[in-house]
Protein backbone atom coordinates (compact mmCIF):
# COMPACT_ATOMS: atom_id res chain seq x y z
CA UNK A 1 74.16 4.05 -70.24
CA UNK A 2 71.19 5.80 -71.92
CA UNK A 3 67.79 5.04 -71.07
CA UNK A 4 66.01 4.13 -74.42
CA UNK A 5 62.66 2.39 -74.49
CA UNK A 6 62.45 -0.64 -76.66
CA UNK A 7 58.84 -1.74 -78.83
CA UNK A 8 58.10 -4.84 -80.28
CA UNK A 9 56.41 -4.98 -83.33
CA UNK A 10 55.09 -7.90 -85.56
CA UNK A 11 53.66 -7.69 -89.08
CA UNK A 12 50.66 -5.83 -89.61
CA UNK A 13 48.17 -8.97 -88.63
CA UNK A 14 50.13 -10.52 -86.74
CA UNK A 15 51.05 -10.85 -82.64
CA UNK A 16 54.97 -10.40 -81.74
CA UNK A 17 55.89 -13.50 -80.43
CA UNK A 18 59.10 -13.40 -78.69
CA UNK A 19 61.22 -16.31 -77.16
CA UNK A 20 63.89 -16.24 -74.09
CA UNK A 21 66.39 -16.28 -76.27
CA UNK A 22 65.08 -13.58 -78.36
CA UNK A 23 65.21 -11.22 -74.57
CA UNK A 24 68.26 -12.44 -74.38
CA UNK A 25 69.94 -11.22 -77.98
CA UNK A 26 67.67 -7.63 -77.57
CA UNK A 27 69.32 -7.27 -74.03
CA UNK A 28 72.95 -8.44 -75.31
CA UNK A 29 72.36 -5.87 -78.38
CA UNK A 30 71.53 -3.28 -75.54
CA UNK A 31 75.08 -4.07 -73.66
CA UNK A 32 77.46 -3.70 -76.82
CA UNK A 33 75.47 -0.37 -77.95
CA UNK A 34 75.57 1.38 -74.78
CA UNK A 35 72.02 1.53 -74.19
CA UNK A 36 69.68 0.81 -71.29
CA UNK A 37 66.62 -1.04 -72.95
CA UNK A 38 63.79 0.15 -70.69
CA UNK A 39 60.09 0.13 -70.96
CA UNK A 40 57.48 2.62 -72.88
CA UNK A 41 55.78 4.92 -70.01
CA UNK A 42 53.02 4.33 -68.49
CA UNK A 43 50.37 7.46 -67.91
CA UNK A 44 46.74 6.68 -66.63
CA UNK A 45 44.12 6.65 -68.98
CA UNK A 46 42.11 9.58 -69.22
CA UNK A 47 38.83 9.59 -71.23
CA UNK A 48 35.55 11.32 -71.27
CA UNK A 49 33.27 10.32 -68.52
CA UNK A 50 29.66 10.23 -69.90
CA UNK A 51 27.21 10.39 -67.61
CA UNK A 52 23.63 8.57 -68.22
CA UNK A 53 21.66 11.15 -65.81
CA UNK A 54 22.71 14.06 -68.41
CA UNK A 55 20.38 12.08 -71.00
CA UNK A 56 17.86 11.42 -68.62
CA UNK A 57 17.11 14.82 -67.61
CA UNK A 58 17.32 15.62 -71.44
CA UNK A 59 14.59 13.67 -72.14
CA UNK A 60 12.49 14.89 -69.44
CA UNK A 61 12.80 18.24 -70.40
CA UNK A 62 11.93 17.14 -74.35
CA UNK A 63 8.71 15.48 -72.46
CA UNK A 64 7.56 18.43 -70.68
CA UNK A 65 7.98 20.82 -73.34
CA UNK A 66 5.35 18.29 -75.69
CA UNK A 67 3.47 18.67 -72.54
CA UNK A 68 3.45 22.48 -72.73
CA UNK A 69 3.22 22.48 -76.26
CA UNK A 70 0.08 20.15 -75.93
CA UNK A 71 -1.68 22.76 -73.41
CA UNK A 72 -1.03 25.50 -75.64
CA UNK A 73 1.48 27.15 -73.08
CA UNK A 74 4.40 28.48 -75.03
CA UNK A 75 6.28 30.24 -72.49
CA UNK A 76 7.00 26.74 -70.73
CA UNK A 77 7.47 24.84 -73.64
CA UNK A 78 10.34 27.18 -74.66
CA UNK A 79 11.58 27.20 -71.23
CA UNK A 80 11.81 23.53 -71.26
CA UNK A 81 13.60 23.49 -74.67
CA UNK A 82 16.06 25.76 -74.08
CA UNK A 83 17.14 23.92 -70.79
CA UNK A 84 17.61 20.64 -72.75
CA UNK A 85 19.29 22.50 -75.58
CA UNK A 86 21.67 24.40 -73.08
CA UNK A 87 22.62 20.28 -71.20
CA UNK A 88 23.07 19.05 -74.57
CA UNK A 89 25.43 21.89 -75.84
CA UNK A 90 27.28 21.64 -72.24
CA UNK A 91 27.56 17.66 -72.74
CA UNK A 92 28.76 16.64 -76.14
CA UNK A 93 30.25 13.95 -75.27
CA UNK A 94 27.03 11.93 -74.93
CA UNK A 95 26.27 9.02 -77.55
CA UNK A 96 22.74 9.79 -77.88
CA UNK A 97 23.80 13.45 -78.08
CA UNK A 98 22.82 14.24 -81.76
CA UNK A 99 19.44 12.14 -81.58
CA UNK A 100 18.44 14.02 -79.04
CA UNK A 101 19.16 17.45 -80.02
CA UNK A 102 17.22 16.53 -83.30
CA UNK A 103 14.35 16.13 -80.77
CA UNK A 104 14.81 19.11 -79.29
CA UNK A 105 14.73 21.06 -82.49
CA UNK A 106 11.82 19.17 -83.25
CA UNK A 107 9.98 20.16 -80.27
CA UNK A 108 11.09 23.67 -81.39
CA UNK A 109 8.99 22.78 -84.87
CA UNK A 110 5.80 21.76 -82.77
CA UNK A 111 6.24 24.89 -81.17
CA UNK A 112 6.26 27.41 -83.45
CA UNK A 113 3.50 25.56 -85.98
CA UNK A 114 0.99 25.29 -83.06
CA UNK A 115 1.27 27.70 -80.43
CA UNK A 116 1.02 31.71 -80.96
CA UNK A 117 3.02 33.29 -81.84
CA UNK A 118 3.05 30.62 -84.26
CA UNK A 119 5.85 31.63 -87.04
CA UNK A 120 6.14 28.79 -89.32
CA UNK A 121 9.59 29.94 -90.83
CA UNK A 122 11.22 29.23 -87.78
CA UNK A 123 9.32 25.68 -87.20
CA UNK A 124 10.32 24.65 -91.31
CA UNK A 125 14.31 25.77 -90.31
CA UNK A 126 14.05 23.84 -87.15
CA UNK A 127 12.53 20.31 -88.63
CA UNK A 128 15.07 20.95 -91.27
CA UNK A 129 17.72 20.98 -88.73
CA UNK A 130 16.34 18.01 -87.23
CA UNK A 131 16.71 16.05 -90.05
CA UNK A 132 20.52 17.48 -90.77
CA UNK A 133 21.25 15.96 -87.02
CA UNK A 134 20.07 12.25 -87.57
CA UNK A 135 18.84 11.75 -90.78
CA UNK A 136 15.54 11.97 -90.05
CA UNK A 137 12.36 10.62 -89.05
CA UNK A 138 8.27 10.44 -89.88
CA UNK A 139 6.21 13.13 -88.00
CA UNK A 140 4.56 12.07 -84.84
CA UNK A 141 1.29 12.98 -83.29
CA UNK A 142 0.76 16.82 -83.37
CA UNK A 143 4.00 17.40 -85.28
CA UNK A 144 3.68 18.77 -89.12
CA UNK A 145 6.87 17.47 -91.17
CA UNK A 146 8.69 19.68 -93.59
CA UNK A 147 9.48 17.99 -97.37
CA UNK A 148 11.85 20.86 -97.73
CA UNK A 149 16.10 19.45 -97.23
CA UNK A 150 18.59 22.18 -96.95
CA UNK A 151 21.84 21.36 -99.39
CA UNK A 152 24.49 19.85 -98.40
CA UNK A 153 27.49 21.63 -97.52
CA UNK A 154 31.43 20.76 -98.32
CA UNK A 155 32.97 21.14 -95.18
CA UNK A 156 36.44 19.09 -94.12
CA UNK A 157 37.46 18.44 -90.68
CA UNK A 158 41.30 18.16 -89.83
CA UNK A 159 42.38 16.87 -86.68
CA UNK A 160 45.81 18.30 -84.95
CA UNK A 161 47.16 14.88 -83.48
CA UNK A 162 45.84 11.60 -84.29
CA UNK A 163 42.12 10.05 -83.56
CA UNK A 164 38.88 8.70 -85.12
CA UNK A 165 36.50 11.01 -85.66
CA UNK A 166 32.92 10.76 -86.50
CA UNK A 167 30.56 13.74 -87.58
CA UNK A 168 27.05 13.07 -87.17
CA UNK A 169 24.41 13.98 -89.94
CA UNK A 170 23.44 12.36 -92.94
CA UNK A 171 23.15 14.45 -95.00
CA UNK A 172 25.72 17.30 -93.87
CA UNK A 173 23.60 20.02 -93.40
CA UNK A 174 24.94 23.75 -92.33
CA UNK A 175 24.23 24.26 -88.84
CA UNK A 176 25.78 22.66 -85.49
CA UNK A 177 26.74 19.19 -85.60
CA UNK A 178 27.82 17.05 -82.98
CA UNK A 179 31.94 15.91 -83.53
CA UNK A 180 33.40 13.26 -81.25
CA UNK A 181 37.34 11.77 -81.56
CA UNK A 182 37.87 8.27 -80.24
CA UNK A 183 41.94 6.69 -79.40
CA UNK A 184 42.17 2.57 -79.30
CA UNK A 185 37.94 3.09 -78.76
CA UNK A 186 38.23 5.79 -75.62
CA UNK A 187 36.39 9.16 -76.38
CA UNK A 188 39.25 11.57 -75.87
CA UNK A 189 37.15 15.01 -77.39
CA UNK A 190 33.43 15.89 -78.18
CA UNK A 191 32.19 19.14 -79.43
CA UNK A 192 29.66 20.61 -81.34
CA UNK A 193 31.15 22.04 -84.41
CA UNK A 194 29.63 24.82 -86.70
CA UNK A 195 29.37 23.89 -90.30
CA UNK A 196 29.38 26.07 -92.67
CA UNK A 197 29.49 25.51 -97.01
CA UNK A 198 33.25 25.60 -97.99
CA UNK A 199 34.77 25.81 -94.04
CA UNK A 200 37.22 23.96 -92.33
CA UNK A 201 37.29 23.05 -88.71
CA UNK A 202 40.19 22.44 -87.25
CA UNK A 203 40.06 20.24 -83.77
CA UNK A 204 43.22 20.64 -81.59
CA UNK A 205 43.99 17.14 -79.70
CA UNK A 206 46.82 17.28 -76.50
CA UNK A 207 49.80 16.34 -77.25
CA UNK A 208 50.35 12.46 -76.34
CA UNK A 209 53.15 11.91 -73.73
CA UNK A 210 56.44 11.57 -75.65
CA UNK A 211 57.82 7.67 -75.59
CA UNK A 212 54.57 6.57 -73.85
CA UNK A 213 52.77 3.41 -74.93
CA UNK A 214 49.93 5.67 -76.71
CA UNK A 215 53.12 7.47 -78.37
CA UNK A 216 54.04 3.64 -80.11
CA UNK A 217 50.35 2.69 -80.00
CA UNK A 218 50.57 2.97 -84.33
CA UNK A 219 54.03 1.33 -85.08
CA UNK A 220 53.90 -1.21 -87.44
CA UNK A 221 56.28 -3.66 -89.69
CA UNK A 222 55.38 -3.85 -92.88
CA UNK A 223 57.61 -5.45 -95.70
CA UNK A 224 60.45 -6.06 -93.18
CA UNK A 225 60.38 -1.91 -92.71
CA UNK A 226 59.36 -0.24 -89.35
CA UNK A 227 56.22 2.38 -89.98
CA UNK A 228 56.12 4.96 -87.16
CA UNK A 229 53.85 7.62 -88.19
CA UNK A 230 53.48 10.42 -85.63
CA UNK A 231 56.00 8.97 -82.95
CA UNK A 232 57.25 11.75 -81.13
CA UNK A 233 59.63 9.81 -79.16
CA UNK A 234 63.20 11.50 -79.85
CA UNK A 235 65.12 8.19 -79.69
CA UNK A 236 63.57 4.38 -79.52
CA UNK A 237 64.55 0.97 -80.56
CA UNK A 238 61.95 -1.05 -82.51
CA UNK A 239 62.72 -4.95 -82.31
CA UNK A 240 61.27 -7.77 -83.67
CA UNK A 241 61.29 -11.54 -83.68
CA UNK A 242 63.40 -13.60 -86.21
CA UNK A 243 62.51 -17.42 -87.18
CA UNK A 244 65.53 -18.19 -85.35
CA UNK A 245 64.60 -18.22 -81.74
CA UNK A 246 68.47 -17.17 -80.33
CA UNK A 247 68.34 -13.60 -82.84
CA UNK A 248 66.39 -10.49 -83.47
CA UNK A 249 65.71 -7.67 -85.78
CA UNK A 250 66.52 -3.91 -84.19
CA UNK A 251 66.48 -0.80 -85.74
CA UNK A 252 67.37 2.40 -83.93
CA UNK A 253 64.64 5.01 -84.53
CA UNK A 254 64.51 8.87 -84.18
CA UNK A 255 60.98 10.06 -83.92
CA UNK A 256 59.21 8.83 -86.74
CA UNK A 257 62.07 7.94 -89.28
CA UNK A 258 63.39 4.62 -88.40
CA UNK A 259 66.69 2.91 -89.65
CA UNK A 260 66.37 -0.51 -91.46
CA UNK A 261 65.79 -3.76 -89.38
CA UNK A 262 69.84 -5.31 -88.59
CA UNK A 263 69.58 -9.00 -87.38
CA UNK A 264 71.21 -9.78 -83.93
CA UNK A 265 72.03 -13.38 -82.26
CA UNK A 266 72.90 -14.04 -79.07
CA UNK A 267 77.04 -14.38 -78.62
CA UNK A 268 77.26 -12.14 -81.21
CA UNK A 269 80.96 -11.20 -80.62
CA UNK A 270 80.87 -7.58 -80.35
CA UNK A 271 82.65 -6.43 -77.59
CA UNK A 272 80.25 -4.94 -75.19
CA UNK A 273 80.57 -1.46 -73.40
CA UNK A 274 78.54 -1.73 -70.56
CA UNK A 275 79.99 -3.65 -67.25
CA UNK A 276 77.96 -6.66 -67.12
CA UNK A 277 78.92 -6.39 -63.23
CA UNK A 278 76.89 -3.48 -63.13
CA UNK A 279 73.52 -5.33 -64.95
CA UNK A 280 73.51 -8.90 -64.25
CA UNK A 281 71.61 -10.92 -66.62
CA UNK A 282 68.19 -11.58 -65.80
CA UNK A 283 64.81 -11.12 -67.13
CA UNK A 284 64.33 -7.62 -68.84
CA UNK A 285 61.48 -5.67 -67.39
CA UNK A 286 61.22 -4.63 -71.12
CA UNK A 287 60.51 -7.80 -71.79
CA UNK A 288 57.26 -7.94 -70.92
CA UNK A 289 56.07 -5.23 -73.29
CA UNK A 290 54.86 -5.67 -76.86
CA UNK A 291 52.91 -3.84 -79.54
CA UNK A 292 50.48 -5.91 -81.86
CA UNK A 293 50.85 -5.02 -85.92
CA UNK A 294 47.27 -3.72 -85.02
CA UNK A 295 48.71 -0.70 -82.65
CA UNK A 296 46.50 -2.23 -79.83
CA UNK A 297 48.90 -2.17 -76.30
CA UNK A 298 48.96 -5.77 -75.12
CA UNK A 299 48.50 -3.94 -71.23
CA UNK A 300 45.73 -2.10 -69.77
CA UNK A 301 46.44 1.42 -69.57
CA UNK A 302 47.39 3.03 -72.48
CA UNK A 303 47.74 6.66 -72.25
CA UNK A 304 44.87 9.10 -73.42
CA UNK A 305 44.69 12.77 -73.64
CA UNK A 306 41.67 14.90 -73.55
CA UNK A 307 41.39 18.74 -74.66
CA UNK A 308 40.34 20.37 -77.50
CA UNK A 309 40.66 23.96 -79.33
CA UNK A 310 37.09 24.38 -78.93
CA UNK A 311 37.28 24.21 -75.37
CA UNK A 312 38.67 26.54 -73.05
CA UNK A 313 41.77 25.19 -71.18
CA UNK A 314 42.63 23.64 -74.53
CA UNK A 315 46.46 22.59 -74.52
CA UNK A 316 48.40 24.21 -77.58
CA UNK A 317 50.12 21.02 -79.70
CA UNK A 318 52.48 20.86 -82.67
CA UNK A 319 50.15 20.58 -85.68
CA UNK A 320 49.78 16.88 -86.87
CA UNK A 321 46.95 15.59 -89.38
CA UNK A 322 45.91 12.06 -89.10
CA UNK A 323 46.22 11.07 -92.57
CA UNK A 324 44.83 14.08 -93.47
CA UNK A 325 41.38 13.19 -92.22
CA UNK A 326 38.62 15.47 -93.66
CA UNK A 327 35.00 14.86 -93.51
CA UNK A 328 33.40 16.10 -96.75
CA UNK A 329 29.62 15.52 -98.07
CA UNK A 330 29.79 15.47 -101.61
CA UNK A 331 26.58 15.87 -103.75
């Protein structure tokens, strides 16, 4: 018989709550189709590590360059900036990562408005970025704000395979931003992205491991129909509970395009094909899998990818847009 995994799905807001009997009619249904119900893979999660030291030593280096600045000494002061600027654009991942570059480029302001050469183009352009990074913030001691906002920019941001994604800024400024994609609430990419008035960046997310728990991790039911965007699965079985405790609903699914929802009760009558001989009846190990109508996998685990166009190693996937995200700052 064919190996075929099997998902349980519930309404949208609501848990899939199965009964014996209900097992028993999806593993019965199995037998008379030919098919060996078996579960969604399993692939260890991997997300970003973040890792608090980076910070730390971030804000050291933003604390000696004030230091420099302070003493007039503008050789260390840049020194010190450009060693926090280089951790920060080597660890994007970090959740403070925006905040803190907007201290670094305004350490860069301090800099250039109070120590020779002073050049107080380049301190204006940096408090300006500043502010484009997190908003912004009151001047401090020894620090000379800038009223001046650069425009904001249309820029969209499409994501190839599916994610959360969060661009930092407000408002969207040209320059670098920070970009991080989160899966089920794991960080699976971080980057800093260059944004530009009219462009479109295009993040490229790893392909998610074909009939895998994260590959189900967004079927729902909705109006007695079986939603499976993005499934890449080539052929699944989506079953859910009846009110009748001894019957199901299956559908036979290819990718994502699903057939409609057929009811199924144990004793059916249908002649099966498989040998029960060969499978004695006993407790599915399918059986203990479900989806919630959420997408959240009711089992620790669920399979994460990590890569990115941006970065070098970055795996090559077939182009998919989640919901055709885009990220645009309107005036």
């Amino acid at each position: 018989m064919d190996a075929v995994p099997v998902v349980w799905v519930a309404s949208v807001d609501a848990v899939a709550e199965r009964s014996p009997q209900a097992d028993r009619a999806m593993e019965e249904w199995g037998r008379a189709h030919g098919i060996l119900l078996v579960a969604p893979g399993v692939v260890p999660p991997r997300d970003l590590p973040v890792d608090s030291a980076v910070s730390d030593a971030v804000e050291a280096e933003i604390e000696h360059a004030r230091d420099a600045t302070s003493a007039q000494d503008g050789d260390a002061s840049d020194r010190a900036l450009a060693r926090a600027e280089t951790l920060l654009h080597d660890h994007p991942e970090l959740p403070q990562g925006a905040w803190l570059m907007a201290e670094v480029q305004r350490g860069w302001a301090t800099r250039w408005a109070r120590v020779p050469p002073r050049d107080p183009e380049r301190a204006a352009a940096a408090w300006r970025r500043a502010r484009g990074l997190d908003g912004g913030r009151e001047a401090g001691v020894g620090e000379e704000a800038v009223s001046a906002v650069d425009p904001d920019v249309g820029f969209a941001l499409t994501l190839d395979g599916y994610g959360d994604a969060r661009l930092d800024g407000a408002p969207v400024a040209a320059g670098a931003h920070q970009v991080t994609v989160t899966r089920s609430g794991r960080l699976v990419w971080a980057g800093w992205v260059a944004v530009t008035e009219g462009a479109t960046a295009r993040v490229a997310l790893p392909e998610i491991p074909r009939c895998s728990l994260e590959d189900f991790a967004r079927v729902r039911l909705r109006d007695r129909a079986v939603l499976a965007a993005g499934v890449g699965c080539a052929r699944w079985v989506a079953a859910s509970p009846a009110p009748d405790p001894g019957s199901v609903f299956v559908s036979l699914c290819a990718m994502d395009r699903c057939g409609a929802l057929v009811e199924w009760r144990v004793g059916a009558g249908v002649p099966p094909i498989a040998d029960r001989a060969e499978h004695p009846s006993r407790w599915p190990a399918w059986a203990t899998w479900t989806l919630v109508g959420a997408g959240a996998v009711v089992v620790a685990g669920a399979a994460v990818g990590i890569d990115a166009a941006a970065h070098s190693g970055g795996a090559s996937v077939p182009p998919f847009v989640s919901g055709g995200l885009k990220t645009t700052s309107g005036r």
